[in-house]
C-alpha atoms as a PDB file:
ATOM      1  CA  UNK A   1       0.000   0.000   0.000  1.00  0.00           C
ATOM      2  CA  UNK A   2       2.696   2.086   0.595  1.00  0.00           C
ATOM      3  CA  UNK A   3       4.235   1.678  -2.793  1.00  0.00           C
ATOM      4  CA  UNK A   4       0.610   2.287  -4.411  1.00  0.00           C
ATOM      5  CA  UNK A   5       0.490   5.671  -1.940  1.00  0.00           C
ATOM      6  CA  UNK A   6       4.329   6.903  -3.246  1.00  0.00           C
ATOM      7  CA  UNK A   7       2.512   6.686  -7.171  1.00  0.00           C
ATOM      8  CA  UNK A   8       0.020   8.742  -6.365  1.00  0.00           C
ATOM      9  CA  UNK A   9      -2.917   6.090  -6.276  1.00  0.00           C
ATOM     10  CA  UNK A  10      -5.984   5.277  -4.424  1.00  0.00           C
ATOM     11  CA  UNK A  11      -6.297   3.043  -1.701  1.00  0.00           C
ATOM     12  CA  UNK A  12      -9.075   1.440  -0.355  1.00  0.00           C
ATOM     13  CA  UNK A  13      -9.417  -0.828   2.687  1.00  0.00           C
ATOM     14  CA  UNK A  14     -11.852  -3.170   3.569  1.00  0.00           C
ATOM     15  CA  UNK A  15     -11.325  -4.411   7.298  1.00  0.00           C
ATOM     16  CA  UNK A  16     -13.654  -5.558  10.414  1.00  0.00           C
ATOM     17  CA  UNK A  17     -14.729  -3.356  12.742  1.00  0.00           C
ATOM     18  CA  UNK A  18     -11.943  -2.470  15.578  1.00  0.00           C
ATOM     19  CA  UNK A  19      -9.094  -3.261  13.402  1.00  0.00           C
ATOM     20  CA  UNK A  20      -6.077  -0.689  14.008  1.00  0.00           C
ATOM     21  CA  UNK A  21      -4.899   0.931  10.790  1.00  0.00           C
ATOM     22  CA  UNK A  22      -2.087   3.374  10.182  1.00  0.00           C
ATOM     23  CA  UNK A  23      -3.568   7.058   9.766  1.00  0.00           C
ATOM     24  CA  UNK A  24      -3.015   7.806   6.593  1.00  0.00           C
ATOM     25  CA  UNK A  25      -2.101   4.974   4.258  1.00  0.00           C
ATOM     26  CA  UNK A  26      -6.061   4.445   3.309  1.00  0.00           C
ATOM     27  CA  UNK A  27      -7.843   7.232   1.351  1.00  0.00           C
ATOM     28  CA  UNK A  28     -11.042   5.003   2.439  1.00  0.00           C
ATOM     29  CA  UNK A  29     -11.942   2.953   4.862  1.00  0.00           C
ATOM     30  CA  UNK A  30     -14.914   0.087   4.726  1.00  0.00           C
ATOM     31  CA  UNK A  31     -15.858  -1.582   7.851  1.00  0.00           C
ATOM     32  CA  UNK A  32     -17.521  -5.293   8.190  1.00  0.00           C
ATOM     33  CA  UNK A  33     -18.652  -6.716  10.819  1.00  0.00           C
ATOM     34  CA  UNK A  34     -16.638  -8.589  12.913  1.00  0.00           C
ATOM     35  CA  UNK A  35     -17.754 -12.495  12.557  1.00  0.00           C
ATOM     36  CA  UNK A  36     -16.444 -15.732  12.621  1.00  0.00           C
ATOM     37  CA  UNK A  37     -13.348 -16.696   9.861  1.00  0.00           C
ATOM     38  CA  UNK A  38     -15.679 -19.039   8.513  1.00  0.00           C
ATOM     39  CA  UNK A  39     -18.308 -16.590   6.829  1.00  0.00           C
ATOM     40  CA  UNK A  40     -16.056 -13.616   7.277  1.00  0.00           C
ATOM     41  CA  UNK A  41     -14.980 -14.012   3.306  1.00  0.00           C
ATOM     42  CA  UNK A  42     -19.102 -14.217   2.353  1.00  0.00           C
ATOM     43  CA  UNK A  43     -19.594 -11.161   4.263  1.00  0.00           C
ATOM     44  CA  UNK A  44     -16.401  -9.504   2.577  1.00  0.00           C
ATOM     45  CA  UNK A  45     -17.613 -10.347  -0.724  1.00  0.00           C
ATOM     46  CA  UNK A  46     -20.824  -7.777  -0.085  1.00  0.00           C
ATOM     47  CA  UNK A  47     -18.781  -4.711  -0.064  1.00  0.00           C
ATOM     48  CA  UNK A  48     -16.748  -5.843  -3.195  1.00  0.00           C
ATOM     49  CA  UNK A  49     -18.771  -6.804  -5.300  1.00  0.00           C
ATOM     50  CA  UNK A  50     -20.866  -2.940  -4.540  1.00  0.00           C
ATOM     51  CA  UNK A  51     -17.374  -1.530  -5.463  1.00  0.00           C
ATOM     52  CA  UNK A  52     -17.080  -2.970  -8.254  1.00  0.00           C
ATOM     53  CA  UNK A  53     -20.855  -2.603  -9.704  1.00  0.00           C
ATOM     54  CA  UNK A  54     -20.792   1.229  -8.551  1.00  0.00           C
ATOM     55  CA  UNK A  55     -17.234   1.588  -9.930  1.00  0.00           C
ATOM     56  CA  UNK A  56     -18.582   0.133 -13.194  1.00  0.00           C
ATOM     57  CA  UNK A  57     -21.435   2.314 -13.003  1.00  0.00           C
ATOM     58  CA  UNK A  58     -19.705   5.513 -12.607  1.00  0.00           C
ATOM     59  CA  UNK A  59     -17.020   4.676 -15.630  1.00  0.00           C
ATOM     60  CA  UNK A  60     -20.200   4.032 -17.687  1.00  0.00           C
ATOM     61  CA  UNK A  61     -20.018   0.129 -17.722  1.00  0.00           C
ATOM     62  CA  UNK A  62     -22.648  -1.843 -18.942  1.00  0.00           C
ATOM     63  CA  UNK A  63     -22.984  -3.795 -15.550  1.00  0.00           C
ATOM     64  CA  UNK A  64     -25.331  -6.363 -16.925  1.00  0.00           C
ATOM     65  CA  UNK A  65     -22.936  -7.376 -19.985  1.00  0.00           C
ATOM     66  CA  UNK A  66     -19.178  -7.196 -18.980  1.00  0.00           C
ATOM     67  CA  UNK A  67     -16.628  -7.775 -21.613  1.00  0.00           C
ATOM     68  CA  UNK A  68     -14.546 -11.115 -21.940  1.00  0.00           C
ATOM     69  CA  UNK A  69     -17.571 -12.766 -20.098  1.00  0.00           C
ATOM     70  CA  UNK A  70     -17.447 -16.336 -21.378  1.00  0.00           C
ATOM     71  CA  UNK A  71     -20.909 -17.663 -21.008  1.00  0.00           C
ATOM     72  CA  UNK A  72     -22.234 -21.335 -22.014  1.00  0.00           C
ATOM     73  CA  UNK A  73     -25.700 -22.270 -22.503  1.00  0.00           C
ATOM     74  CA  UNK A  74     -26.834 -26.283 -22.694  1.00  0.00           C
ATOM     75  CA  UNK A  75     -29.979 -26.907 -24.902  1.00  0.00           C
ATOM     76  CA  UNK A  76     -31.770 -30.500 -24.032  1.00  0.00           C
END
């Protein structure tokens, strides 16, 4: 992060609540829950994949049809 930081670039940090972080080194800061490791990666899906759809959105995306989807259909 530090080396993204001394480019000039954006950092965002997705942690659970009451994790420490050095001031400075995010530009933004998500919070999740706190849970067990088990489901902790299912709830820190939820805030990615809203990144990435509003990201999309906001570089004018189509968020229903992303390029280089492969996508098979199987006719019976």
């Amino acid at each position: 992060m530090q080396e993204i930081k001394a480019r000039k670039g954006k950092t965002i940090v997705i942690t659970t609540e009451g994790c420490e972080f050095p001031a400075g080194l995010a530009d933004e800061i998500i919070a999740i829950p706190d849970c067990h490791e088990a489901v902790l990666p299912i709830v820190a899906s939820v805030p990615v994949q809203l990144l990435s759809y509003y990201l999309a959105a906001e570089l004018g995306r189509d968020v229903d049809k992303p390029r280089n989807l492969a996508k098979s259909v199987t006719v019976e």
